[in-house]
Protein backbone atom coordinates (compact mmCIF):
# COMPACT_ATOMS: atom_id res chain seq x y z
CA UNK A 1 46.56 -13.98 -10.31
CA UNK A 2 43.19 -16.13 -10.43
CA UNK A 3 40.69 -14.40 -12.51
CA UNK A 4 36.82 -14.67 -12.16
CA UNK A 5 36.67 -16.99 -16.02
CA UNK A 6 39.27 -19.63 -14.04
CA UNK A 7 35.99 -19.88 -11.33
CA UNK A 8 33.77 -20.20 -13.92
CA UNK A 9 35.70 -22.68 -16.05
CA UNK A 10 36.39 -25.07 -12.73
CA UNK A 11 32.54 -24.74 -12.43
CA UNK A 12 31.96 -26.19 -15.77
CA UNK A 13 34.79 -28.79 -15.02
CA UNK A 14 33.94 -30.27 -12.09
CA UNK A 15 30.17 -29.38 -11.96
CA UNK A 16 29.22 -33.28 -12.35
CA UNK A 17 31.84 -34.54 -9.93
CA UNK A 18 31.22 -32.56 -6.99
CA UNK A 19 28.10 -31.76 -4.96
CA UNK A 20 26.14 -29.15 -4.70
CA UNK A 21 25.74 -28.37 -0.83
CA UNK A 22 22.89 -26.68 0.62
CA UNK A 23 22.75 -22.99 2.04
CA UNK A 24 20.23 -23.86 4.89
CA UNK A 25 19.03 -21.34 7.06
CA UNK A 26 19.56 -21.04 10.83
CA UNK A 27 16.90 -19.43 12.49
CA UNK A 28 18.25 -20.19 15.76
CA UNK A 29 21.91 -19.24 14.97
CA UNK A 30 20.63 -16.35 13.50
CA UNK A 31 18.80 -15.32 17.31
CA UNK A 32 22.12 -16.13 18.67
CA UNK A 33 24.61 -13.99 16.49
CA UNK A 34 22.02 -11.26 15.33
CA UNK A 35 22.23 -11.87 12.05
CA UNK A 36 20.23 -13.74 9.57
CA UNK A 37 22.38 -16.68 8.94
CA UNK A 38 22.68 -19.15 6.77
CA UNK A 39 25.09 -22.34 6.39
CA UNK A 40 26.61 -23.64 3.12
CA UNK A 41 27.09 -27.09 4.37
CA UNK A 42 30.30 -28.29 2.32
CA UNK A 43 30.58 -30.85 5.21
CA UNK A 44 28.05 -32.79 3.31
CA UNK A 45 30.50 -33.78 0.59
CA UNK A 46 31.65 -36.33 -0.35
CA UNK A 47 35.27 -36.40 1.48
CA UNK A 48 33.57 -34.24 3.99
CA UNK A 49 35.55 -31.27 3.09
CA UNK A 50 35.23 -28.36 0.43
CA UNK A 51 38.94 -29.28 0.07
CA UNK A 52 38.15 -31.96 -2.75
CA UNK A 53 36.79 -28.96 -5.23
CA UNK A 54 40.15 -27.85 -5.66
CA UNK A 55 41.75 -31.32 -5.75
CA UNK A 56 39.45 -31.84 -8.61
CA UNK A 57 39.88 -29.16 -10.36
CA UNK A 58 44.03 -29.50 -10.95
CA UNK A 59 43.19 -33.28 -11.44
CA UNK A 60 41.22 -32.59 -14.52
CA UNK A 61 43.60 -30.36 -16.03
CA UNK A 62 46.76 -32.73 -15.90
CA UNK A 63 47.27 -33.85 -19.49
CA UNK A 64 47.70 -37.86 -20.22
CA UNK A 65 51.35 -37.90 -19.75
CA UNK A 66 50.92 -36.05 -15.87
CA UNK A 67 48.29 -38.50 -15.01
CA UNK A 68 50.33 -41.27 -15.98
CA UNK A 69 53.02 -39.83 -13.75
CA UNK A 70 50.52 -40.00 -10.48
CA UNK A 71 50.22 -37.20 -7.77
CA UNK A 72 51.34 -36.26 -4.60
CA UNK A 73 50.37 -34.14 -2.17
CA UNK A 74 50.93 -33.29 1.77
CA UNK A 75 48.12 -32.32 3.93
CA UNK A 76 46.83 -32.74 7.38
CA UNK A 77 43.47 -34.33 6.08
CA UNK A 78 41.02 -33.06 4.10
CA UNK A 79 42.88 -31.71 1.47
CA UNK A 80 44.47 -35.50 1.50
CA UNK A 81 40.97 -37.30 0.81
CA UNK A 82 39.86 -35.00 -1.73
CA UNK A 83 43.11 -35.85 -4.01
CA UNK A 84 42.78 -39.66 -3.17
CA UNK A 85 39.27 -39.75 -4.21
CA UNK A 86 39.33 -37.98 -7.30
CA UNK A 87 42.66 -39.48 -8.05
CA UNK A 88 41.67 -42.88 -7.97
CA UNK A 89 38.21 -41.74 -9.79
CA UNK A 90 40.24 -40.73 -12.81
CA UNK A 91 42.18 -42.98 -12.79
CA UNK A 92 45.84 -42.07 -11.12
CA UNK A 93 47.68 -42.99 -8.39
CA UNK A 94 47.99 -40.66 -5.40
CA UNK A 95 50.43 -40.77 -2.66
CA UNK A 96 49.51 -38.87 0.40
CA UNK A 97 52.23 -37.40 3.18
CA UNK A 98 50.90 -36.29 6.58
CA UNK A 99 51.78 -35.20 9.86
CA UNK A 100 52.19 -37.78 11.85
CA UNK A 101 49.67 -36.90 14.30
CA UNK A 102 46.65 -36.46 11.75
CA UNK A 103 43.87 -37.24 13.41
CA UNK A 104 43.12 -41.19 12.76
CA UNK A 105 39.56 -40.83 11.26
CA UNK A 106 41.03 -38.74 8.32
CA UNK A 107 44.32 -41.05 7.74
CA UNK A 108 41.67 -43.99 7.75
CA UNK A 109 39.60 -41.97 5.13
CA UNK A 110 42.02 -40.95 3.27
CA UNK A 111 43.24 -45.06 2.67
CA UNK A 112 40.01 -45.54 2.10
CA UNK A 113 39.48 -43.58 -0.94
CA UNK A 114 42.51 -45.38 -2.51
CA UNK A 115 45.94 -42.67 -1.55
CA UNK A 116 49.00 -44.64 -0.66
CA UNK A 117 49.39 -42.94 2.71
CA UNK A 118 52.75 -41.61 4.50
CA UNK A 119 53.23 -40.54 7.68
CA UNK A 120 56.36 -38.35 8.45
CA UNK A 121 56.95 -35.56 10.86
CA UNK A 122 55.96 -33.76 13.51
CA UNK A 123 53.89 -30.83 11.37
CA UNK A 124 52.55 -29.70 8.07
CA UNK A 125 55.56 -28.22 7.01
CA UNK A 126 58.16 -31.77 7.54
CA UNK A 127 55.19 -33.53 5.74
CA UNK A 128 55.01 -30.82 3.11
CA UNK A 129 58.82 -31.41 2.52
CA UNK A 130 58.94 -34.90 2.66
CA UNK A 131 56.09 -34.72 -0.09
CA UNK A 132 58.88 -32.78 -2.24
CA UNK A 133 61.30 -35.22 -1.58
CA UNK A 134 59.11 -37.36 -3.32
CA UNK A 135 57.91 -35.89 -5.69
CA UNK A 136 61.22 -35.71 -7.06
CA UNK A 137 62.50 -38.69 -6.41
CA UNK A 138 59.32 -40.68 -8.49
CA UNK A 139 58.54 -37.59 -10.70
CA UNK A 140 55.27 -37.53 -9.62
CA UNK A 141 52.92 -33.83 -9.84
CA UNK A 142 52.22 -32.34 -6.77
CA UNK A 143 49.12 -30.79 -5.93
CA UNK A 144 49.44 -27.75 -3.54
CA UNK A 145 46.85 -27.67 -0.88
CA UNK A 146 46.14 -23.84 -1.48
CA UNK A 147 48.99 -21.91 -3.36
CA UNK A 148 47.31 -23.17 -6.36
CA UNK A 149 45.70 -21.21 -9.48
CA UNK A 150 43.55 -24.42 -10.52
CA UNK A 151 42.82 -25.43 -6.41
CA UNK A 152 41.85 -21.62 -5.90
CA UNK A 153 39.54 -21.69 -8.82
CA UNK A 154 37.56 -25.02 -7.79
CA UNK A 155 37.21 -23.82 -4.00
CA UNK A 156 35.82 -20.47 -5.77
CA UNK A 157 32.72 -22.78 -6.88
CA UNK A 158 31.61 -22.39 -3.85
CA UNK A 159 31.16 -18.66 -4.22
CA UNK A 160 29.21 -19.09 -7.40
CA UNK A 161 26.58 -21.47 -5.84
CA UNK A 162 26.25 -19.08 -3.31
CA UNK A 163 25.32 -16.30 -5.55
CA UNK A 164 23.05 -18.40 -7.05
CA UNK A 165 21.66 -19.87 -3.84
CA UNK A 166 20.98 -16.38 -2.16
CA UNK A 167 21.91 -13.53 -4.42
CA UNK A 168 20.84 -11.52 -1.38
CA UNK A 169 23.18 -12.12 0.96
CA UNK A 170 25.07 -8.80 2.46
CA UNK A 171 28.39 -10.73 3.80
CA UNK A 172 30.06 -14.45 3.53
CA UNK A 173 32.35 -15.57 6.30
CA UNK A 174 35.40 -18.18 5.73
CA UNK A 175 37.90 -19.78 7.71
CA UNK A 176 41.12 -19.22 6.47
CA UNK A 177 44.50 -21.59 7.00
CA UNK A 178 46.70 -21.28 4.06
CA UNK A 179 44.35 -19.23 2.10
CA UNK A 180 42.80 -21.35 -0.99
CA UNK A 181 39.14 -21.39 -0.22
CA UNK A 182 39.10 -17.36 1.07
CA UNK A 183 41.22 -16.36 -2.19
CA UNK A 184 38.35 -18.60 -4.67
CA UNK A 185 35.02 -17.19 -2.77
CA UNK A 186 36.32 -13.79 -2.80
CA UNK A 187 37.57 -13.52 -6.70
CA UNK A 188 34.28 -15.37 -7.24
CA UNK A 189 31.69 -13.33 -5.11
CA UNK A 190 33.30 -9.40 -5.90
CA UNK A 191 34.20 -9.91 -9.27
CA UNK A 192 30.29 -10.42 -9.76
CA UNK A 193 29.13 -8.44 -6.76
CA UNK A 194 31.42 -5.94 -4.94
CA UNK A 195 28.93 -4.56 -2.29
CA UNK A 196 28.84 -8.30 -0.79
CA UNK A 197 31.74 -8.57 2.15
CA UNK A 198 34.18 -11.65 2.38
CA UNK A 199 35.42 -11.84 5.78
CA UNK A 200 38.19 -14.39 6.62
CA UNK A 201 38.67 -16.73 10.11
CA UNK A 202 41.66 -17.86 11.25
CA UNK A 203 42.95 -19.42 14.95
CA UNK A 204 44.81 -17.12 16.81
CA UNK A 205 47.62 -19.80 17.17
CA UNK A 206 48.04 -19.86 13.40
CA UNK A 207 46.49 -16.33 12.18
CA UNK A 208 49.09 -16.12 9.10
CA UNK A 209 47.12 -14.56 6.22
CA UNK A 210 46.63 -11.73 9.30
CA UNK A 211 50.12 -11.61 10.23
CA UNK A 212 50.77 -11.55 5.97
CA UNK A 213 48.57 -8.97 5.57
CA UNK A 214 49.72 -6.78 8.46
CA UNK A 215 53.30 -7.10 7.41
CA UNK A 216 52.66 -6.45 3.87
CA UNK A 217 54.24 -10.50 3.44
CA UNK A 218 53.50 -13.89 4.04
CA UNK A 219 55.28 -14.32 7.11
CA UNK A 220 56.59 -17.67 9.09
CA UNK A 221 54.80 -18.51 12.59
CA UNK A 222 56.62 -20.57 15.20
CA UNK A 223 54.79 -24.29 15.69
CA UNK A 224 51.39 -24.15 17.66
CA UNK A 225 48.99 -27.69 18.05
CA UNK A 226 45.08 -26.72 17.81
CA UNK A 227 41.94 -28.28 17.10
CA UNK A 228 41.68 -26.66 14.02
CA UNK A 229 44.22 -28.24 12.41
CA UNK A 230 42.67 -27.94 9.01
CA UNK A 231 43.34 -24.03 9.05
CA UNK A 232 46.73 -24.83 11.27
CA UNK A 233 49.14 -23.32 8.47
CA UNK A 234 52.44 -21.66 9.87
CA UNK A 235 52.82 -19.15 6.36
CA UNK A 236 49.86 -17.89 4.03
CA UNK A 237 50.82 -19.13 0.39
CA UNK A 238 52.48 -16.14 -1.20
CA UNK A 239 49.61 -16.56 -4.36
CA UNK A 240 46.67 -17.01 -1.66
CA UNK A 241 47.87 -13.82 -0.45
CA UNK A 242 48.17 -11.73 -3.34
CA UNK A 243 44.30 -12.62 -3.88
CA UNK A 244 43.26 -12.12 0.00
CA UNK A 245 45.10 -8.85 0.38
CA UNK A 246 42.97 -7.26 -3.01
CA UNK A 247 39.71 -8.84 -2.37
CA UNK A 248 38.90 -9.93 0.87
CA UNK A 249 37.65 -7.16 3.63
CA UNK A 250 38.69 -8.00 7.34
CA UNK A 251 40.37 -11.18 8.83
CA UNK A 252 38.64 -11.94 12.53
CA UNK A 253 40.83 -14.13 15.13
CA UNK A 254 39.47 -16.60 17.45
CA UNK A 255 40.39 -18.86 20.03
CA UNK A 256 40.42 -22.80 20.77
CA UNK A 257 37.69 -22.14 23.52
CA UNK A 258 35.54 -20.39 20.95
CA UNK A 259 35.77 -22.60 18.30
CA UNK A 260 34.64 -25.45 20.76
CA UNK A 261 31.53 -23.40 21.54
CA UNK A 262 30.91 -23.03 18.07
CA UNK A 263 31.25 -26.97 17.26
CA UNK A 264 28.90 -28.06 20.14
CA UNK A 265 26.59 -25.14 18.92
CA UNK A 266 26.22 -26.82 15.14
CA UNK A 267 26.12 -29.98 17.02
CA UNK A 268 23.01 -29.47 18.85
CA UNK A 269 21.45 -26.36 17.49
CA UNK A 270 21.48 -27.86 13.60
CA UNK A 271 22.50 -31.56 14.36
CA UNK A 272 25.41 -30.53 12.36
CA UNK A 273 29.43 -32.01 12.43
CA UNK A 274 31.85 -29.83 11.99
CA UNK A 275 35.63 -29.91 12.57
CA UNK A 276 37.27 -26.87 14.65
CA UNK A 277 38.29 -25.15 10.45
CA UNK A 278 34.61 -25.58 9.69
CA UNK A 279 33.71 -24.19 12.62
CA UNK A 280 36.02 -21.13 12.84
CA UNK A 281 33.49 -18.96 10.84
CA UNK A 282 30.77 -19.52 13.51
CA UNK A 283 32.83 -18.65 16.26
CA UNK A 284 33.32 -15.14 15.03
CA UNK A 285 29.69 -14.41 14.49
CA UNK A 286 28.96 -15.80 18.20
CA UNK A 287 31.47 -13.79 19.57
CA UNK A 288 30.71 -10.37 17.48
CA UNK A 289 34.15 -10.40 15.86
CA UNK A 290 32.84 -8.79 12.56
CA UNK A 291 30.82 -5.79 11.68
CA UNK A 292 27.52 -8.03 10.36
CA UNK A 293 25.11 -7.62 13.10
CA UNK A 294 21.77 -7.23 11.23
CA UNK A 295 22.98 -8.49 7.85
CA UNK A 296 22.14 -11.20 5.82
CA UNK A 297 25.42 -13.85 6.28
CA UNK A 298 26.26 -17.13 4.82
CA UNK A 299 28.87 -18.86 7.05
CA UNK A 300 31.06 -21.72 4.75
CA UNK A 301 30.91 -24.99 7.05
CA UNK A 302 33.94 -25.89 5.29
CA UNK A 303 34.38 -29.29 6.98
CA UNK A 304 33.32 -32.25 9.21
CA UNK A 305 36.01 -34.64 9.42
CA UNK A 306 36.58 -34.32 13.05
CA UNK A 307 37.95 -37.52 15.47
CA UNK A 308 35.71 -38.95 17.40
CA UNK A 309 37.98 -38.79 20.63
CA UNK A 310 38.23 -35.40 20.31
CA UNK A 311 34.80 -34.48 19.53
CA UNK A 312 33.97 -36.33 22.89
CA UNK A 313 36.24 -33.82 24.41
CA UNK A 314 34.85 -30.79 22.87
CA UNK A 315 31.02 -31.37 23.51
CA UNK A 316 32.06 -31.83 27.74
CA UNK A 317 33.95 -28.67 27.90
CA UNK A 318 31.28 -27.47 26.00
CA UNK A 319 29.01 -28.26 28.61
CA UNK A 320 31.53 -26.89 31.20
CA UNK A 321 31.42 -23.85 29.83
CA UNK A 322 27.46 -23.36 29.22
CA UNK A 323 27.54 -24.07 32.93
CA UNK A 324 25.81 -27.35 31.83
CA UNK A 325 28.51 -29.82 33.93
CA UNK A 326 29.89 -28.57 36.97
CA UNK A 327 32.07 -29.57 39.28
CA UNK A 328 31.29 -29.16 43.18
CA UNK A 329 33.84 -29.85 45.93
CA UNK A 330 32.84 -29.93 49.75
CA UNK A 331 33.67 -31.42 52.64
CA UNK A 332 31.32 -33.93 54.64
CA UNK A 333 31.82 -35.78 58.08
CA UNK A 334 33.48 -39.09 57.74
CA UNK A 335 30.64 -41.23 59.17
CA UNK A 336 28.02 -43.91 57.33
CA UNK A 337 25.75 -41.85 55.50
CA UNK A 338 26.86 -38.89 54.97
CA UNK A 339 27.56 -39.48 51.14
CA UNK A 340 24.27 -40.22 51.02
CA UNK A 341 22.61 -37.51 52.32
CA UNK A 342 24.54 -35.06 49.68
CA UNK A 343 23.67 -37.86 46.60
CA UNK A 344 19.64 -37.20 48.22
CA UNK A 345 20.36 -33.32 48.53
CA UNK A 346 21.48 -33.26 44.79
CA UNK A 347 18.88 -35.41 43.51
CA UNK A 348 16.43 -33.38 45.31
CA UNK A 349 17.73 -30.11 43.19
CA UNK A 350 16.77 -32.30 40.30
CA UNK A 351 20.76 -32.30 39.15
CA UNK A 352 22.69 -36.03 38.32
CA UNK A 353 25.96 -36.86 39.44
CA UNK A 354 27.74 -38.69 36.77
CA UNK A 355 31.44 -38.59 39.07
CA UNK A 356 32.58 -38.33 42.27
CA UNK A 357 35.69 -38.79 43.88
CA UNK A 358 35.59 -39.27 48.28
CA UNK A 359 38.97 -37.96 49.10
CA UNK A 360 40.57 -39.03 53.24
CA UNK A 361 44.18 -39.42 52.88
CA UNK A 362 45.61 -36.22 50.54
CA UNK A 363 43.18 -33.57 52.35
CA UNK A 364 43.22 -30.75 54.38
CA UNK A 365 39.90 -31.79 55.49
CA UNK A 366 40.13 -32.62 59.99
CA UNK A 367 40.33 -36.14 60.93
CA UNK A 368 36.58 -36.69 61.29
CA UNK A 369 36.03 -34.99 57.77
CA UNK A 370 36.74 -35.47 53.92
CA UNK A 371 36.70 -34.28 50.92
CA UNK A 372 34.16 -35.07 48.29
CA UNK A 373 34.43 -33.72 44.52
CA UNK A 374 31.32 -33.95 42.82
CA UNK A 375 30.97 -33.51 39.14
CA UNK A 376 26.75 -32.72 38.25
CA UNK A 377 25.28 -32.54 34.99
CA UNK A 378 22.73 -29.21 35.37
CA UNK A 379 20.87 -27.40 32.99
CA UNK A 380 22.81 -24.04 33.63
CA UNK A 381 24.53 -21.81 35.54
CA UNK A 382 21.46 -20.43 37.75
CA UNK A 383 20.48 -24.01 38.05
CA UNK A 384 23.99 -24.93 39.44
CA UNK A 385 23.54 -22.50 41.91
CA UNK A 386 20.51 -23.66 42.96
CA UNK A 387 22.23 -26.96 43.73
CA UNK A 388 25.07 -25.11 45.33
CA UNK A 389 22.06 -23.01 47.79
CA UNK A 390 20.66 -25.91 48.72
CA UNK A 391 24.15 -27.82 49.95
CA UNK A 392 25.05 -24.68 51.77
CA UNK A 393 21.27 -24.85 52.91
CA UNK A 394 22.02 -28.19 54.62
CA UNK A 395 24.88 -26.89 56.40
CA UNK A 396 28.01 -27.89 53.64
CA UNK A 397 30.50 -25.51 52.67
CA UNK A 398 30.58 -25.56 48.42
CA UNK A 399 32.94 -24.14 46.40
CA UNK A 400 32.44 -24.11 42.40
CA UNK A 401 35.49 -25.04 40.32
């Protein structure tokens, strides 16, 4: 098992090849989740991931004749940049397998920083064993995404910079997927402080290290897509869970809806990108999942490497569900004008329409009416009514959807 002196030695390792991210405090996340919170921003990294501490960490222990071999890993992304960059830093060749539908930033990133990238399958796990395939096939060393002494130990740096960072800090909150970065932080922060909590985050699609630690095993989940798809690990790594099961307190589940809340809400509260994983850890603290009301927290950002498509997607439902975009449907008489009036009505509420759809032929709506859908960007849910008051004001029946 990963001792506290394997932390410390991957801190003296890798000390000049990572960086050090900040622990920035939130005063408005703290309002919001009644705590006093702080973020350790490993989304500032380099690869935009804590994921390349523990890359870097095994890299620098391979002797001359494994380096000269070259690595290989499998990974859905971040994992997969942090071994391509600090491969091709020291000097070896990396080949990368991954899902085939890894999100494109992070296969573009990951060619980038110099990995010889393959795609193959449809999850983790057929990437994972085409990676062995390989592996024996060139005789190359593969590098474990978490179920790794050496990648346990770097990701556990972050615990000691934390410690040094805020020494008073009552709890630290990390998403969990396979279990690397949980297992480091938490042999890190309790072997040197015990009273301080480590609380784990996982998706409730993909809760593993839960199920693991519930069953008293690391246990296999059926296949499940999410937007965390950095955490998105179908079994906890049976070494990861050895670690979790002694030293980490409590394991909080979210959901995809949370987790979208809590990206938008580092988006626009901190002007901060983070992927659904790196987000995880908020979501539990906005949605009072763990006992830390009052206490002094440091949620791990752990990443930001999130497509742009999809962020796109996240920040409007976002909105939907803030009450921030609506949509309106009501029915109007089919005469010149009458559009207009509503488009007047609405403006007049001070609300924008930025869609609408005028709907004759597939309506219910009687032959001298038809439907109109209305989509309005408002600044709540009390200002969408107002909007809503004033339509019905004017004589229009409005539903909300």
């Amino acid at each position: 098992m990963i001792r506290f002196e394997d932390v410390e030695r991957a801190r003296a390792r890798i000390g000049q090849s990572v960086f050090l991210s900040p622990c920035a405090y939130s005063d408005m996340l703290s309002k919001e989740t009644g705590t006093k919170c702080w973020l350790k921003l490993e989304n500032l990294q380099m690869t935009g991931s804590f994921k390349e501490r523990g890359a870097c960490n095994k890299l620098m222990t391979l002797d001359a004749s494994e380096r000269a071999r070259g690595v290989i890993c499998a990974s859905a992304g971040n994992h997969a940049q942090g071994v391509a960059y600090h491969a091709t830093r020291l000097g070896m060749s990396a080949t990368i397998v991954m899902p085939e539908a890894t999100p494109l930033t992070k296969v573009n990133a990951t060619a980038r920083f110099g990995g010889k990238i393959v795609l193959h399958g449809a999850s983790y796990d057929e990437a994972f064993e085409e990676a062995k395939r390989i592996e024996a096939a060139e005789n190359r060393v593969f590098v474990h995404a978490f179920n790794d002494e050496q990648v346990m130990a770097g990701q556990g740096t972050i615990g000691l910079e934390l410690l040094e960072q805020n020494p008073y800090l009552d709890a630290i909150v990390v998403a969990i997927g396979g279990g690397g970065l949980a297992a480091g932080v938490a042999v890190a922060v309790k072997e040197t402080n015990p009273k301080i909590k480590v609380y784990g985050v996982q998706v409730n699609s993909h809760a593993s290290m839960k199920r693991a630690i519930e069953a008293g095993a690391p246990v296999t989940l059926p296949p499940a897509r999410t937007l965390a798809e950095g955490i998105a690990v179908r079994r906890a790594g049976d070494k990861t869970f050895d670690v979790v099961r002694k030293y980490v307190d409590d394991i909080a589940v979210v959901d995809e809806e949370e987790i979208a809340e809590a990206i938008l809400a580092l988006l626009e509260r901190e002007k901060t990108v983070a992927e659904g994983a790196g987000a995880a850890p908020l979501a539990a603290l906005l949605h009072r999942r763990l006992p830390v009301e009052g206490k002094r927290v440091a949620v791990v950002v752990c990443g930001g490497n999130i497509d742009m498509h999809l962020m796109s997607r996240v920040i409007e439902r976002g909105l939907v569900k803030s009450g921030r975009m609506v949509k309106m449907r009501l029915k109007i008489p089919d005469v010149a004008g009458s559009l207009a009036r509503v488009a007047n009505l609405v403006a007049q509420a001070r609300s924008n329409i930025v869609q609408i759809n005028h709907e004759r032929t597939f309506s219910d709506a009687a032959l001298n009416e038809t439907d109109v859908e209305i989509v309005l960007e408002t600044r709540g849910f009390d200002h969408a009514q107002e909007v809503k008051d004033l339509l019905e004001a004017s004589g229009y029946g409005v539903t909300i959807r």
